[in-house]
N, C-alpha and C. Protein backbone atom coordinates (compact mmCIF):
# COMPACT_ATOMS: atom_id res chain seq x y z
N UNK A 1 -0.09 -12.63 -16.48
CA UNK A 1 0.13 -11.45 -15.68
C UNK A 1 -0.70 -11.61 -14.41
N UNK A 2 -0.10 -11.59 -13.12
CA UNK A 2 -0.87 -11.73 -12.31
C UNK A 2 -1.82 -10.79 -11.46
N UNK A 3 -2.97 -10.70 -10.92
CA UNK A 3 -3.87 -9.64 -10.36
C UNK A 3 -2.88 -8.44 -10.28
N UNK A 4 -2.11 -8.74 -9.32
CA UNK A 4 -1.69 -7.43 -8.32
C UNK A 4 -0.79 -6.75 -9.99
N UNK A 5 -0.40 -7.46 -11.04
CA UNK A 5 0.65 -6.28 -11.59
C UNK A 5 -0.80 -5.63 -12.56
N UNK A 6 -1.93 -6.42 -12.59
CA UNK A 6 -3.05 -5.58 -13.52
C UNK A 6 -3.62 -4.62 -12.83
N UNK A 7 -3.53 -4.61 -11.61
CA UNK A 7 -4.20 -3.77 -10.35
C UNK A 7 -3.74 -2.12 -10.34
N UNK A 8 -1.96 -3.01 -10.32
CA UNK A 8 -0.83 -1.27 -10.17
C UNK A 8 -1.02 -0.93 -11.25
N UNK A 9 -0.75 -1.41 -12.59
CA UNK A 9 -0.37 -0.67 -14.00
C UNK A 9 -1.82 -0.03 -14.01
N UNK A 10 -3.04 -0.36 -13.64
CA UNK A 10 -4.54 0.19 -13.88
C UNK A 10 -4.10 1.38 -13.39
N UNK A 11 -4.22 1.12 -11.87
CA UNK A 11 -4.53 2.62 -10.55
C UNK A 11 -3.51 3.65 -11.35
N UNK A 12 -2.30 2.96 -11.73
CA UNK A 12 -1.22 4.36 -11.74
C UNK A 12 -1.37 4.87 -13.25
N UNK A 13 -1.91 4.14 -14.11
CA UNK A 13 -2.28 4.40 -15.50
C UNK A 13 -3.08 5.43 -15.25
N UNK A 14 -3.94 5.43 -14.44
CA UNK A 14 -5.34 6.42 -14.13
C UNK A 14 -4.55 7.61 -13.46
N UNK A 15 -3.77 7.43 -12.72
CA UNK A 15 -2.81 8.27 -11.62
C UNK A 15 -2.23 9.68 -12.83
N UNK A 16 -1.65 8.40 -13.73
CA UNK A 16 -0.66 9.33 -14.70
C UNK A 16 -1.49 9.50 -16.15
N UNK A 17 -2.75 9.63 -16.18
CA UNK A 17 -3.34 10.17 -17.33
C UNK A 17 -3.11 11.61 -17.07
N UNK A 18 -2.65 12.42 -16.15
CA UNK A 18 -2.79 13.70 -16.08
C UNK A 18 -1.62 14.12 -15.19
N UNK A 19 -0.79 15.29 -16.07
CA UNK A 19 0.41 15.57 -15.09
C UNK A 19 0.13 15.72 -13.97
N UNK A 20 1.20 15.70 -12.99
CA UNK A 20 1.16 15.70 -11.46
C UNK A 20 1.29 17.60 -11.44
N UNK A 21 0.02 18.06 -11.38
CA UNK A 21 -0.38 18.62 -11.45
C UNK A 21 0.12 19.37 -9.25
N UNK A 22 -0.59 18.82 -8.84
CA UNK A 22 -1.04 18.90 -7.65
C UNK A 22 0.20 18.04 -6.81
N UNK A 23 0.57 19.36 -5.82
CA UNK A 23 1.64 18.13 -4.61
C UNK A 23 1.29 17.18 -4.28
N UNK A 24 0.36 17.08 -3.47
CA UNK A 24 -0.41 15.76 -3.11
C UNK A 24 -0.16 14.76 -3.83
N UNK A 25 -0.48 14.71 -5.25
CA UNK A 25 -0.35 13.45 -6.72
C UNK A 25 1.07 13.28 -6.43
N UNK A 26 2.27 13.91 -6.54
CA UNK A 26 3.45 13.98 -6.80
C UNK A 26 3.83 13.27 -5.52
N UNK A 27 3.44 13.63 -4.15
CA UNK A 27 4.05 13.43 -3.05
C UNK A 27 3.97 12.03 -3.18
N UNK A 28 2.39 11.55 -3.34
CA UNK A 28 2.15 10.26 -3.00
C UNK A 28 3.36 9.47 -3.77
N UNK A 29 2.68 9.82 -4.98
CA UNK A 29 3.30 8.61 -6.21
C UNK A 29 5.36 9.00 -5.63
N UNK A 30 5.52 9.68 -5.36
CA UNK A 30 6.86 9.50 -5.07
C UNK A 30 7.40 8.68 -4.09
N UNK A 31 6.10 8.74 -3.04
CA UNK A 31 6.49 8.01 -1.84
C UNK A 31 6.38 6.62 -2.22
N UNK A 32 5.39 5.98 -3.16
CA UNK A 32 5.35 4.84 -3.63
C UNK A 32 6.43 4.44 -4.09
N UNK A 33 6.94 4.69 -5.02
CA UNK A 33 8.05 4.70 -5.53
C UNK A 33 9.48 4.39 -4.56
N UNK A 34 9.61 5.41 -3.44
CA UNK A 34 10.74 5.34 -2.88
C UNK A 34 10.27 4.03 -1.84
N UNK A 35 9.17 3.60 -1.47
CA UNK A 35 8.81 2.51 -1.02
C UNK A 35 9.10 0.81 -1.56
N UNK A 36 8.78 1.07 -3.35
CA UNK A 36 8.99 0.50 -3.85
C UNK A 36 9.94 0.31 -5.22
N UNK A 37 10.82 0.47 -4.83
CA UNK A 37 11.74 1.35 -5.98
C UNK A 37 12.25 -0.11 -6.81
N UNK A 38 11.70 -1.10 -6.56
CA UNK A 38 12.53 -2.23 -7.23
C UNK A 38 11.36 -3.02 -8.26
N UNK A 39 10.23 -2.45 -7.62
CA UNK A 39 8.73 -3.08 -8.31
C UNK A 39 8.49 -2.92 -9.95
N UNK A 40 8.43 -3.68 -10.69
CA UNK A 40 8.95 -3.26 -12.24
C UNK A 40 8.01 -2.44 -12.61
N UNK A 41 6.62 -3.02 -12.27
CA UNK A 41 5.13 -1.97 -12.38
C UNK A 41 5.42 -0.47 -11.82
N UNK A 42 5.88 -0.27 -10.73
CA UNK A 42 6.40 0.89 -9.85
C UNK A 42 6.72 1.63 -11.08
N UNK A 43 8.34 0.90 -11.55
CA UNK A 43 9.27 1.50 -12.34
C UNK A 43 8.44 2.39 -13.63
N UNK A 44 8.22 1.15 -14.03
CA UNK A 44 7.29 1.56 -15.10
C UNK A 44 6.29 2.66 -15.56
N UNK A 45 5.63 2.62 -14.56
CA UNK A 45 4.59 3.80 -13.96
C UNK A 45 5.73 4.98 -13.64
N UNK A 46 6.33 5.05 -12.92
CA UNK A 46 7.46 6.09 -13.16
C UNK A 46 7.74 6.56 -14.56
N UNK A 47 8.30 5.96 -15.34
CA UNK A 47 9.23 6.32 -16.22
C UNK A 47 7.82 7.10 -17.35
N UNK A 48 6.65 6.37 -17.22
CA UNK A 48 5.28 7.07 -17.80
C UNK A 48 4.93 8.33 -17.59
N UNK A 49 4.97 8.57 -15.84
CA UNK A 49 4.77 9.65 -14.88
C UNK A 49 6.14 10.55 -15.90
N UNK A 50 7.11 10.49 -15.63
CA UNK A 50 8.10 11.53 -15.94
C UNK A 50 8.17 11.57 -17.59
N UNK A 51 7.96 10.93 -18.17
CA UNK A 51 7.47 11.05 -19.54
C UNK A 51 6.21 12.51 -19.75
N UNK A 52 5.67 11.56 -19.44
CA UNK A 52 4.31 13.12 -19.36
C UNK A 52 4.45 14.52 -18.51
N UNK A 53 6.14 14.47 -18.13
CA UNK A 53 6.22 15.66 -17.32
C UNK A 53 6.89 16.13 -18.28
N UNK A 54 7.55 15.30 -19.07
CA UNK A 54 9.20 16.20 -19.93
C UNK A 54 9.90 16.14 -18.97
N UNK A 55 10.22 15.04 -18.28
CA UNK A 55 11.89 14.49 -17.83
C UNK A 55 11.91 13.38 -18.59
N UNK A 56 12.68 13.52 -19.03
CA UNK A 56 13.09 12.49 -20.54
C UNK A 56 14.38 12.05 -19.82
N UNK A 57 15.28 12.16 -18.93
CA UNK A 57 16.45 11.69 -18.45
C UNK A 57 15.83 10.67 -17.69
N UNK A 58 15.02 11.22 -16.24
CA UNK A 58 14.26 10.51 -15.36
C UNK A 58 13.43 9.17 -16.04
N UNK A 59 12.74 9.34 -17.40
CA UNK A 59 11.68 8.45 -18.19
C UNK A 59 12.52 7.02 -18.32
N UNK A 60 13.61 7.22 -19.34
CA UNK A 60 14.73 7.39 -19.67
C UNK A 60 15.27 5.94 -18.96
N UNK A 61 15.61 6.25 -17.82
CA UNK A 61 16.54 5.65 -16.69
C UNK A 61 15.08 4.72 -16.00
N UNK A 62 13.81 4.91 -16.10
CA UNK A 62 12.66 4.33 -15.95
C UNK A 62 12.57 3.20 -16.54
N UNK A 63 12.45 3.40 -17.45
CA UNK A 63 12.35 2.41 -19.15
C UNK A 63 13.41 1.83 -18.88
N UNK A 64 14.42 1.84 -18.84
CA UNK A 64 15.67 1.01 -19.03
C UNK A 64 15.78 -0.04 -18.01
N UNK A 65 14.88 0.46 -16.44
CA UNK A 65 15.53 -0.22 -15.22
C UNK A 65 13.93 -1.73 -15.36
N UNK A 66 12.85 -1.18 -16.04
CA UNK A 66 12.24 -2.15 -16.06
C UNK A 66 12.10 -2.91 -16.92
N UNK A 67 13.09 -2.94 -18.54
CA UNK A 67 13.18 -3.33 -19.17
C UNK A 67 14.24 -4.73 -18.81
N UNK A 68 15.48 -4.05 -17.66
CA UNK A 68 15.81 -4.97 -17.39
C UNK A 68 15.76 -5.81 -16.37
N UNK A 69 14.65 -5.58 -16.16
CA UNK A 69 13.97 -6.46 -14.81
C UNK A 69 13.49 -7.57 -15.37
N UNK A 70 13.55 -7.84 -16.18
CA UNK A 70 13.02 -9.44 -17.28
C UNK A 70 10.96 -9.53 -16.84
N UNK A 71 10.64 -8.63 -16.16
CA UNK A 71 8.91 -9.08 -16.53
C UNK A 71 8.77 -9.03 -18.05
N UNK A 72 8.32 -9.79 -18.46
CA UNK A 72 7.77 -10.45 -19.59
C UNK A 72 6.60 -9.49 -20.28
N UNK A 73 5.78 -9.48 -19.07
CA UNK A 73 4.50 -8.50 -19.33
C UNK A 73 4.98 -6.89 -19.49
N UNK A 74 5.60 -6.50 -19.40
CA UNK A 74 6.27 -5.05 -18.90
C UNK A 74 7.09 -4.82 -20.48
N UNK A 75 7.43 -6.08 -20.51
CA UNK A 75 8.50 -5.87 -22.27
C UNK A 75 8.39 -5.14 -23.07
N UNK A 76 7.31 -5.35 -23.83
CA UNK A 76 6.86 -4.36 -24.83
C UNK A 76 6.64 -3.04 -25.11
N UNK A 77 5.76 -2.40 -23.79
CA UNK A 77 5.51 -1.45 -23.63
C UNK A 77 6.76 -0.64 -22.55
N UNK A 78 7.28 -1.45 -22.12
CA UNK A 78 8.73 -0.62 -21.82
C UNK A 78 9.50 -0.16 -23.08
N UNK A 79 9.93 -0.79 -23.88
CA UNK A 79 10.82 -0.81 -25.04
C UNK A 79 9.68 -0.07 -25.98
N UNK A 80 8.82 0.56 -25.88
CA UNK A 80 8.15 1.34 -26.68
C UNK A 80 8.25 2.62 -26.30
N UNK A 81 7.68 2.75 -25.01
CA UNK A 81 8.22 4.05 -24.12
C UNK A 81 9.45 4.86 -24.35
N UNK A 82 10.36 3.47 -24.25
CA UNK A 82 11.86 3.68 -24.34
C UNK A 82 11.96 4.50 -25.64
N UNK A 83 11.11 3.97 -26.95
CA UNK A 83 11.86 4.41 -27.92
C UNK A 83 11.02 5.77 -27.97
N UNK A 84 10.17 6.45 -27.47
CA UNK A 84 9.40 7.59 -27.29
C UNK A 84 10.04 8.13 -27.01
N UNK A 85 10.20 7.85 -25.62
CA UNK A 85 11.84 8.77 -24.73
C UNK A 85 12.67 9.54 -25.89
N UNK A 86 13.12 8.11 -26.06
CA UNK A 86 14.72 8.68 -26.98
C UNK A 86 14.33 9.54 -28.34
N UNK A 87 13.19 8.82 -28.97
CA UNK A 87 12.77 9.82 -29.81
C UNK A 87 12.57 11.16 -29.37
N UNK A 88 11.80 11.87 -28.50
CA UNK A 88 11.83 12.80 -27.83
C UNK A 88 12.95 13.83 -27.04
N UNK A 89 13.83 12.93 -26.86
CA UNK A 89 15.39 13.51 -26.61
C UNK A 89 16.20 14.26 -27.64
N UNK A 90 15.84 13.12 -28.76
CA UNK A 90 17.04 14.04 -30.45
C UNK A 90 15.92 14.59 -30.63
N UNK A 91 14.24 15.13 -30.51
CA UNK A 91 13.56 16.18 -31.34
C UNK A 91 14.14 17.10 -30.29
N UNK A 92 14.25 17.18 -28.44
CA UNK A 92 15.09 18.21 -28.23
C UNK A 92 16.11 18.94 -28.50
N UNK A 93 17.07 17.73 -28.98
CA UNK A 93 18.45 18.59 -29.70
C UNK A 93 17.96 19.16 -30.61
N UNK A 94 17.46 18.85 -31.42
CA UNK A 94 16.94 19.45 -32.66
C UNK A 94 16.97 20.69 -32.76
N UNK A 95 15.82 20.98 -31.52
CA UNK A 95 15.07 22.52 -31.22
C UNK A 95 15.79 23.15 -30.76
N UNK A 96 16.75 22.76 -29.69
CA UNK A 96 17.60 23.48 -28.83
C UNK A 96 19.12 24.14 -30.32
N UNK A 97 19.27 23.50 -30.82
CA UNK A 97 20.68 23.51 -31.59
C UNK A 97 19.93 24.64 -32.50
N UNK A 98 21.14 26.03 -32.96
CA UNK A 98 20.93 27.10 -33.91
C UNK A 98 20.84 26.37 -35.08
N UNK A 99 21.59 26.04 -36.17
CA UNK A 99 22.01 25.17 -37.21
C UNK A 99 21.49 23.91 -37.10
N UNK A 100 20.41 22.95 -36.75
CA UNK A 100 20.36 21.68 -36.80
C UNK A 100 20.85 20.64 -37.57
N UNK A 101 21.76 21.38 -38.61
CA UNK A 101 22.13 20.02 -39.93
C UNK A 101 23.85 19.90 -39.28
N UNK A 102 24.18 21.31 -38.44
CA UNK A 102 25.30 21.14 -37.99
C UNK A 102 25.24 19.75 -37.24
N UNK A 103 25.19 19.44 -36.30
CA UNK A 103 24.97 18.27 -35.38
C UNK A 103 23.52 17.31 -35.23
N UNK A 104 23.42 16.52 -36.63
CA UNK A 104 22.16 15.41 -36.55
C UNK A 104 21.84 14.60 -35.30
N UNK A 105 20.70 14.44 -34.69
CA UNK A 105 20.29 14.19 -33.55
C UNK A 105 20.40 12.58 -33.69
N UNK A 106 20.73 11.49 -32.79
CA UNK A 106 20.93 10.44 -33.01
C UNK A 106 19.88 9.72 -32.71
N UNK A 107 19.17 9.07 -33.51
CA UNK A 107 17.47 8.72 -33.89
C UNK A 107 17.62 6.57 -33.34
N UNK A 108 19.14 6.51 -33.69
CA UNK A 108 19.48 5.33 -33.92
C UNK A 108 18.88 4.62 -32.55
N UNK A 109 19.68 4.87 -31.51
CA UNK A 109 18.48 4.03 -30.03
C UNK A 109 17.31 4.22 -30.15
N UNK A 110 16.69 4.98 -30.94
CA UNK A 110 15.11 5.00 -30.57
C UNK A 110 14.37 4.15 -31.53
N UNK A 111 15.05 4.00 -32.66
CA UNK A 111 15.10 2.90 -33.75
C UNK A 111 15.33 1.37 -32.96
N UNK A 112 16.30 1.48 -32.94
CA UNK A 112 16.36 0.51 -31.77
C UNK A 112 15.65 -0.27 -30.27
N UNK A 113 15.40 0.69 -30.07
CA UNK A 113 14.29 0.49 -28.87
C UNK A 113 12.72 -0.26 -29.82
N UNK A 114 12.32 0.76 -30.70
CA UNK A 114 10.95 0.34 -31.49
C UNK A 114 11.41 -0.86 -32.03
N UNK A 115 12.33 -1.34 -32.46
CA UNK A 115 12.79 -2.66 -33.42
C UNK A 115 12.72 -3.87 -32.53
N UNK A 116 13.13 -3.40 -31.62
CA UNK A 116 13.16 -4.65 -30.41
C UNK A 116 11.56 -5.27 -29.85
N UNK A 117 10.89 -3.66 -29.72
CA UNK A 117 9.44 -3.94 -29.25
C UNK A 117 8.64 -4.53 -30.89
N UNK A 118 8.99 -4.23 -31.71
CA UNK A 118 8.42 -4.63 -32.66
C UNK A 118 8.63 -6.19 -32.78
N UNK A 119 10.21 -6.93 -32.71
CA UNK A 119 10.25 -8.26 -32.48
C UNK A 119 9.27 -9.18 -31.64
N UNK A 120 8.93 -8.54 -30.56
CA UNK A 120 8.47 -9.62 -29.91
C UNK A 120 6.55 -9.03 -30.14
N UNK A 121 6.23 -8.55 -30.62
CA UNK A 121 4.75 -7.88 -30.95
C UNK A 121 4.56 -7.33 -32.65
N UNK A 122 4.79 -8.47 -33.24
CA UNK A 122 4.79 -8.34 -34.86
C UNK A 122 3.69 -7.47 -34.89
């Protein structure tokens, strides 16, 4: 992993220990982002950022875009995220639905997502 991707995942790890609370936090990290919208670390840090907001669509579409960016280093913990996400998506249906046994929440991608990160990180 080279300096600069231990550098970003640090600063924005620190960035996104705490919701974007404050415009300022939000403005910046957005502007980063729209600066660097192709950067897998960027991505990544995104999909974390909107995770800890409860945008699970935004996280979601995060996880997925740096998963398939092939960084190597990014793998694991993308496809873990990922399966957080999605886990977090069917406990919404869950809550949201009157009857929950009417319509079972589909657990299966998030199974999926953890199975994959589990392959390559026994």
């Amino acid at each position: 992993m080279s300096k600069l991707t231990v550098l970003v995942i640090f600063v924005f790890s620190l960035l996104s220990s705490q919701k974007s609370d404050t415009p300022f936090q939000a403005a910046n990290f957005s502007s980063f982002l729209e600066n660097h919208p192709d950067v897998p670390e960027v991505q990544f840090n995104a999909g974390f950022e909107a995770f800890q907001n409860g945008e699970l669509e935004q996280a979601q579409r995060q996880f997925n875009s740096t998963v398939e960016s092939g960084n190597l280093a990014l793998l694991f913990p993308s496809l873990y995220n990922l399966g957080n996400t999605l886990y977090s998506k069917a406990d919404q249906t869950v809550n949201a639905q009157e009857n929950p046994q009417s319509q079972p929440p589909s657990y299966a991608e998030a199974v999926q997502a953890y199975r994959k990160a589990l392959s390559l990180n026994p």
